[in-house]
PDB file of N, CA and C in Angstrom:
ATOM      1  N   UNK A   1      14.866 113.231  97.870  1.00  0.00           N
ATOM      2  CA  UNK A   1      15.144 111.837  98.144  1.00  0.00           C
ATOM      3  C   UNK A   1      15.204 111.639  99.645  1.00  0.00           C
ATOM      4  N   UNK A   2      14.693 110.817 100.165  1.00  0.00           N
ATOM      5  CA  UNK A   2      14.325 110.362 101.500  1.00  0.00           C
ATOM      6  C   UNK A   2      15.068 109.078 102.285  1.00  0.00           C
ATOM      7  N   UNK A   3      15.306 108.858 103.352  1.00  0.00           N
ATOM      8  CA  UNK A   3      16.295 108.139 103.643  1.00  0.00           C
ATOM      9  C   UNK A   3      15.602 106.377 103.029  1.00  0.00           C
ATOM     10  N   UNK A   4      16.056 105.878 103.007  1.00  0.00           N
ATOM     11  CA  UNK A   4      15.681 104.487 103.020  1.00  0.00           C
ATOM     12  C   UNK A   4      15.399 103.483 104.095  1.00  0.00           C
ATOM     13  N   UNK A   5      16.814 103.515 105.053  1.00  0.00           N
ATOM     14  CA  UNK A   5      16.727 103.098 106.132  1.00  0.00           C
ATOM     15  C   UNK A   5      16.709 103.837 107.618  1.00  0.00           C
ATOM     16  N   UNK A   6      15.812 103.435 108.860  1.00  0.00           N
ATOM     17  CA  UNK A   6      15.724 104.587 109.717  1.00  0.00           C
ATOM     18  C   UNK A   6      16.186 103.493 111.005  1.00  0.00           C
ATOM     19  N   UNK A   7      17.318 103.594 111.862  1.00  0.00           N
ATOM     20  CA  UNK A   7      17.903 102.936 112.753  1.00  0.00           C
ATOM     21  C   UNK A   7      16.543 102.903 113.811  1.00  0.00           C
ATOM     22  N   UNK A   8      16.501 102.218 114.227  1.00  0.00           N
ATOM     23  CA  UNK A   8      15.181 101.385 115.575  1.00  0.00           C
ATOM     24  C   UNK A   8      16.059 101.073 117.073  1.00  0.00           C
ATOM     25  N   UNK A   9      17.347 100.892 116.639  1.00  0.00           N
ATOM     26  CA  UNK A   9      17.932  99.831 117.709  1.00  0.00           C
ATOM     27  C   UNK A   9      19.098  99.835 117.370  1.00  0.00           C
ATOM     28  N   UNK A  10      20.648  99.949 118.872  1.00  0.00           N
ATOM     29  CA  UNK A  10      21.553 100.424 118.861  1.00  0.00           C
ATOM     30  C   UNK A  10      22.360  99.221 118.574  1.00  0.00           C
ATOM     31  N   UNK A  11      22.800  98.600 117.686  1.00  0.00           N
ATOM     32  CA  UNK A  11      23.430  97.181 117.419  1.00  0.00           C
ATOM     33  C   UNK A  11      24.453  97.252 118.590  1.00  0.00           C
ATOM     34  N   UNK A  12      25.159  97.951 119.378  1.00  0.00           N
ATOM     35  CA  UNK A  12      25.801  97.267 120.545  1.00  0.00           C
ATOM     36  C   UNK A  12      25.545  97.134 121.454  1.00  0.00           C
ATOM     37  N   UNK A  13      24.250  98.265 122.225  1.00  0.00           N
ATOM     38  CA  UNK A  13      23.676  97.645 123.487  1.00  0.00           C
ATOM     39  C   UNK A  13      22.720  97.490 123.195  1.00  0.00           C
ATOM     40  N   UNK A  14      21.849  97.338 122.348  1.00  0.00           N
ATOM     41  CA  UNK A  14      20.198  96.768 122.122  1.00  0.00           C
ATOM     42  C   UNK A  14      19.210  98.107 122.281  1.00  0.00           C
ATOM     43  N   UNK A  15      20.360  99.098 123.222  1.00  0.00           N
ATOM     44  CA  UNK A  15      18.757 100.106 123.645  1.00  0.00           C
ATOM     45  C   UNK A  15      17.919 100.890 122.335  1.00  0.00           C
ATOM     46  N   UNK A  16      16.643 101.017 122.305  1.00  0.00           N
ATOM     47  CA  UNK A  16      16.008 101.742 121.619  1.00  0.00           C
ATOM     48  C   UNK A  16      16.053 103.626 121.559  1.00  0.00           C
ATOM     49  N   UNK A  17      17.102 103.698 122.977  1.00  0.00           N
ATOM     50  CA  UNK A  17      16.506 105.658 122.975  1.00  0.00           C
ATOM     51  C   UNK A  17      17.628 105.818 121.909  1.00  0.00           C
ATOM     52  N   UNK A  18      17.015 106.484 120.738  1.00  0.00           N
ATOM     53  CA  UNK A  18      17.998 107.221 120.062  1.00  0.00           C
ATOM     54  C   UNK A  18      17.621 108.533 119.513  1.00  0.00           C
ATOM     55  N   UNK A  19      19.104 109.165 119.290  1.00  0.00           N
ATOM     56  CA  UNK A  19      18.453 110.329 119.411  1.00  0.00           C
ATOM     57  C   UNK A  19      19.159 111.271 117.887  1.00  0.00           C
ATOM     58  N   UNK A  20      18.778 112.152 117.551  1.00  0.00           N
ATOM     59  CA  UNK A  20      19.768 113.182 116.127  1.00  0.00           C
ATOM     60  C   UNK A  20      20.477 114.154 116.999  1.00  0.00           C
ATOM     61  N   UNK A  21      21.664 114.093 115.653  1.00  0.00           N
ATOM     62  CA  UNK A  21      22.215 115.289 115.775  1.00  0.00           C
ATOM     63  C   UNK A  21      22.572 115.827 114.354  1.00  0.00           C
ATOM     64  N   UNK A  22      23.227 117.247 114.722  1.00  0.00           N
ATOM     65  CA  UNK A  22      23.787 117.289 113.129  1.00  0.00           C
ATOM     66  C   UNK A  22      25.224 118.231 113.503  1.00  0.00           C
ATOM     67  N   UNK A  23      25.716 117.494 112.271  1.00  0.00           N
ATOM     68  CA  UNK A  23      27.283 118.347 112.318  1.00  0.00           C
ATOM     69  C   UNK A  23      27.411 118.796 111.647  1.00  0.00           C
ATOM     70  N   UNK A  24      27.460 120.415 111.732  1.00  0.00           N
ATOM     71  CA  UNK A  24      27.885 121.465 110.521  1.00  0.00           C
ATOM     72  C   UNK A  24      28.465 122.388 110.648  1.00  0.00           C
ATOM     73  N   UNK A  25      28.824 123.940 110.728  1.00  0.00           N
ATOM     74  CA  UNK A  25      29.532 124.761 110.496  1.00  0.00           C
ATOM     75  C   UNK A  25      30.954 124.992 109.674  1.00  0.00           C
ATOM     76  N   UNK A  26      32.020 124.324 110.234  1.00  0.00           N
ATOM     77  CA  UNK A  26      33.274 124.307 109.674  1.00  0.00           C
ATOM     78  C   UNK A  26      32.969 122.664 109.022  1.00  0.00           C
ATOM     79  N   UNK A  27      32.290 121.774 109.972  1.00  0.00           N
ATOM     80  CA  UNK A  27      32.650 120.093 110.025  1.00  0.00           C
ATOM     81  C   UNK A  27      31.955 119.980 109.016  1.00  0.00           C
ATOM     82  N   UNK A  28      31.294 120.699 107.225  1.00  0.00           N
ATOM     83  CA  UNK A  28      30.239 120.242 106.598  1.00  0.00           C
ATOM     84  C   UNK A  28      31.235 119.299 105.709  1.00  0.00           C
ATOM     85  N   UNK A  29      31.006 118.311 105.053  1.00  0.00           N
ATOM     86  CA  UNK A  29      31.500 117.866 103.428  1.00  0.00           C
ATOM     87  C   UNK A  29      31.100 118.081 102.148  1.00  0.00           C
ATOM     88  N   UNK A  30      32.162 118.833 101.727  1.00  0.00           N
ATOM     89  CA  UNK A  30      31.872 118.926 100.425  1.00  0.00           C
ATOM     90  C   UNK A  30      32.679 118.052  99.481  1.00  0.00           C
ATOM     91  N   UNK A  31      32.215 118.202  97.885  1.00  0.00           N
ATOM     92  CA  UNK A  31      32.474 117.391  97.040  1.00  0.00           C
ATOM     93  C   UNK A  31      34.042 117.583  97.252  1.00  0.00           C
ATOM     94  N   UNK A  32      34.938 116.383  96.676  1.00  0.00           N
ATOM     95  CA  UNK A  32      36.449 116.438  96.559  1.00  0.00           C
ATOM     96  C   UNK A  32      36.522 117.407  95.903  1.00  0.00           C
ATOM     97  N   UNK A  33      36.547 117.630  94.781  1.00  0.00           N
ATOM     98  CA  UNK A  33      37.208 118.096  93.919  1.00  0.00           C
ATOM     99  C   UNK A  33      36.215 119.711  93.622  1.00  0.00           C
ATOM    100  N   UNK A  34      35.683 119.737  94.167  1.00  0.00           N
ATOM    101  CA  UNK A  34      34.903 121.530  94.188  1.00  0.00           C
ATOM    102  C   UNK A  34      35.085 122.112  95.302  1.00  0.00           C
ATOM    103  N   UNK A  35      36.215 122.521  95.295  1.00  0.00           N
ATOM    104  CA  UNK A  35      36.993 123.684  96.708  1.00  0.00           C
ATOM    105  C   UNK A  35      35.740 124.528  96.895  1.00  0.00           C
ATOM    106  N   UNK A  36      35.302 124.976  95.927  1.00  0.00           N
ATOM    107  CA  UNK A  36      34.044 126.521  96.144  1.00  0.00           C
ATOM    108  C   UNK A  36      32.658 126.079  96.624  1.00  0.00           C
ATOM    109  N   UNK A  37      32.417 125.013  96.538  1.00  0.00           N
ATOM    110  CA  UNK A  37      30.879 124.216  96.997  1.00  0.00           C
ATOM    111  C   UNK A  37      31.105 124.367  98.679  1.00  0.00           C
ATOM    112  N   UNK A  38      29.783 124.466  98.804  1.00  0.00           N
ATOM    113  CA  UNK A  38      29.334 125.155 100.583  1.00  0.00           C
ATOM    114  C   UNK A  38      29.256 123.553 100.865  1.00  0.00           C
ATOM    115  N   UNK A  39      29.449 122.217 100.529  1.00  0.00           N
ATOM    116  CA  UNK A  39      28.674 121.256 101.022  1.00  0.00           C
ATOM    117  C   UNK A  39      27.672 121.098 101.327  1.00  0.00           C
ATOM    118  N   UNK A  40      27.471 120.059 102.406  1.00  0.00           N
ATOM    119  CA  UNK A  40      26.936 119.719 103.224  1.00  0.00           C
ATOM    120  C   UNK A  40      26.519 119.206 104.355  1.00  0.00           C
ATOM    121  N   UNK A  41      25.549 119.520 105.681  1.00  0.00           N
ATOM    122  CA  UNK A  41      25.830 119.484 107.189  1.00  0.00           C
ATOM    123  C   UNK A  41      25.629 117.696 106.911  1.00  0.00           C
ATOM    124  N   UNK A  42      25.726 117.101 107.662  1.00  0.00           N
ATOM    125  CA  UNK A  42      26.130 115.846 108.161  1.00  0.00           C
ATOM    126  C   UNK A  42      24.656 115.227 109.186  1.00  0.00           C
ATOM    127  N   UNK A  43      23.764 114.679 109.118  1.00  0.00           N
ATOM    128  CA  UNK A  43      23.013 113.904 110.522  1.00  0.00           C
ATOM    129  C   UNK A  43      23.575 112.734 111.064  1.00  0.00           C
ATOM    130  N   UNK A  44      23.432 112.626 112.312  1.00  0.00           N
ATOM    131  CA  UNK A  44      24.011 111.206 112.936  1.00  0.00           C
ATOM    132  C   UNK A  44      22.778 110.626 113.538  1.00  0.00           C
ATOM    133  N   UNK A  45      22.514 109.552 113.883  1.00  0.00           N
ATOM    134  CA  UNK A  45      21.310 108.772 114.579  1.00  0.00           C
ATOM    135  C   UNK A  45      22.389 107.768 115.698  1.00  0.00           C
ATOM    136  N   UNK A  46      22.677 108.842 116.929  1.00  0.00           N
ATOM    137  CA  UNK A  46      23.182 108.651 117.921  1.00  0.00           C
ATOM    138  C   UNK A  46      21.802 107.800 119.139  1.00  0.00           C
ATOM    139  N   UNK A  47      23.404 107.242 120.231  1.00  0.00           N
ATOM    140  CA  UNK A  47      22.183 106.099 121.110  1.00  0.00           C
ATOM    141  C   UNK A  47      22.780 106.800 122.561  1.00  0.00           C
ATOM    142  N   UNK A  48      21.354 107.379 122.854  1.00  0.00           N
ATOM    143  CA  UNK A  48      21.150 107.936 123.775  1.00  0.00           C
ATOM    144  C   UNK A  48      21.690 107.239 124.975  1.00  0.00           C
ATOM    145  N   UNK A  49      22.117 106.090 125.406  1.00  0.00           N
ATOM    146  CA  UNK A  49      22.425 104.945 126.312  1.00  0.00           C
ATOM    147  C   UNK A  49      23.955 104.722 125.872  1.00  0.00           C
ATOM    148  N   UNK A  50      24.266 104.351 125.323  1.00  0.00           N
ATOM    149  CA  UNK A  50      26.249 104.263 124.761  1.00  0.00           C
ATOM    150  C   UNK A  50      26.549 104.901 124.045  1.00  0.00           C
ATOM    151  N   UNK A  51      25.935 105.886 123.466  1.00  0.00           N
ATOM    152  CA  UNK A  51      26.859 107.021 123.129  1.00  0.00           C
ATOM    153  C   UNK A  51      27.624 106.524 120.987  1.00  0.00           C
ATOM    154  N   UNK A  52      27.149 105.289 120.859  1.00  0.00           N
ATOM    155  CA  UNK A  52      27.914 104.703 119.894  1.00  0.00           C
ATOM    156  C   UNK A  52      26.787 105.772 118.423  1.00  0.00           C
ATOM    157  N   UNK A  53      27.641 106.264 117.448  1.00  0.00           N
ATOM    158  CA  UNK A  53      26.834 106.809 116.182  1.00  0.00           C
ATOM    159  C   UNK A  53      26.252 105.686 115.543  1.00  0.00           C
ATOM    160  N   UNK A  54      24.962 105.249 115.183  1.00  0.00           N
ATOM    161  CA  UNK A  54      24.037 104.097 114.672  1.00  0.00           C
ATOM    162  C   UNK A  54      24.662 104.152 113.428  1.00  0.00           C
ATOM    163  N   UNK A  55      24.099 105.765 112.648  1.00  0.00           N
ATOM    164  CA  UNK A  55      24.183 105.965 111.194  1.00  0.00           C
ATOM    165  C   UNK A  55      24.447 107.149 110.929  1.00  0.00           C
ATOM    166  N   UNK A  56      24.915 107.879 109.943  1.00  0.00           N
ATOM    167  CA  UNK A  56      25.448 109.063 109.665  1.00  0.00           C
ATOM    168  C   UNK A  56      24.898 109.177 107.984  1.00  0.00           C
ATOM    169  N   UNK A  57      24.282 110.366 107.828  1.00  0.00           N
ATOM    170  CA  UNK A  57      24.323 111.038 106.240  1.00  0.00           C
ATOM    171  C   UNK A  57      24.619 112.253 105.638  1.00  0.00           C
ATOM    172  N   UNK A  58      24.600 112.280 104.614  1.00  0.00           N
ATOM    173  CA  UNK A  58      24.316 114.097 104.655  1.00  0.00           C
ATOM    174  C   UNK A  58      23.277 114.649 104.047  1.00  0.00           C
ATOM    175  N   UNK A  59      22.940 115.556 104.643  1.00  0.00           N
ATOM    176  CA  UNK A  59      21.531 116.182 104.081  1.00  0.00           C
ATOM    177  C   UNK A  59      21.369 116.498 102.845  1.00  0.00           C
ATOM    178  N   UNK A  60      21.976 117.177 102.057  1.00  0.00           N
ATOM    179  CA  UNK A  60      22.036 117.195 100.580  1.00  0.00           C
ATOM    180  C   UNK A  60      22.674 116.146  99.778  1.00  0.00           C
ATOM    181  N   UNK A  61      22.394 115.142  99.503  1.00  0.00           N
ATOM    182  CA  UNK A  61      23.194 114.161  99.059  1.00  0.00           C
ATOM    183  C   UNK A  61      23.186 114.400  96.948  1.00  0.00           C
ATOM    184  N   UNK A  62      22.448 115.255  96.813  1.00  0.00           N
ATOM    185  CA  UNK A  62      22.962 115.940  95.586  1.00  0.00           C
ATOM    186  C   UNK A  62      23.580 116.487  95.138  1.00  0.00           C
ATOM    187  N   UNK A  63      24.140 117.041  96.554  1.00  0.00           N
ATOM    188  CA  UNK A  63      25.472 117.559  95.853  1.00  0.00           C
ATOM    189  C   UNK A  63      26.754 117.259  95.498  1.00  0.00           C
ATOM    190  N   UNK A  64      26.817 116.126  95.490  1.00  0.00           N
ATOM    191  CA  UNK A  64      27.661 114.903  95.436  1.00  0.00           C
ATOM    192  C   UNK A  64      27.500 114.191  93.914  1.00  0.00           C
ATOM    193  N   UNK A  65      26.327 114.325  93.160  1.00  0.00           N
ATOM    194  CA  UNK A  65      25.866 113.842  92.010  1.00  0.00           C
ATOM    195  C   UNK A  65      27.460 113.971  91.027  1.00  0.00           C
ATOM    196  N   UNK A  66      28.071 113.317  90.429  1.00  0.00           N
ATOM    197  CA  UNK A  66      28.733 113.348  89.646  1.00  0.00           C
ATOM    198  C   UNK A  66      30.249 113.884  89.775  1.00  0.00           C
ATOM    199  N   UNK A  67      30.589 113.449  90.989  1.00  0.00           N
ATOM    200  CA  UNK A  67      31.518 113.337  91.516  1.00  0.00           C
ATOM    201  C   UNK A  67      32.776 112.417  91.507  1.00  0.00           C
ATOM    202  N   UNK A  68      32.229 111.256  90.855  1.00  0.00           N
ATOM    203  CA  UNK A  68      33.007 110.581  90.538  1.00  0.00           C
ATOM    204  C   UNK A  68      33.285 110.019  89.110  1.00  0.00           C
TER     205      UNK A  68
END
């Protein structure tokens, strides 16, 4: 499954440079309630110009399936 939406433009200063990152090692999320699940790392669609996070996901978003 593929993202849907892909940020263009930093809704507080207008600039276009944006850039990825990803947060993982200790910082991954996993499901609530499955202590033993490895999760998953995190992407952000950061703005290279203010610094503000656009959008954030996580890369496996299946593993989340039936979680609630």
């Amino acid at each position: 499954m593929g993202r849907t939406y892909k940020a263009t433009e930093c809704p507080k200063c207008g600039s276009k440079e944006l850039g990825i990152g990803v947060q993982d090692s200790y910082a991954v999320v996993r499901p609530l309630y499955k202590k033993v699940s490895l999760g998953s790392s995190i992407e952000h669609t950061i703005c290279t110009d203010c610094g503000l996070v656009v959008e954030s996901y996580v890369k496996h978003p299946q593993k989340f399936k039936g979680t609630i």
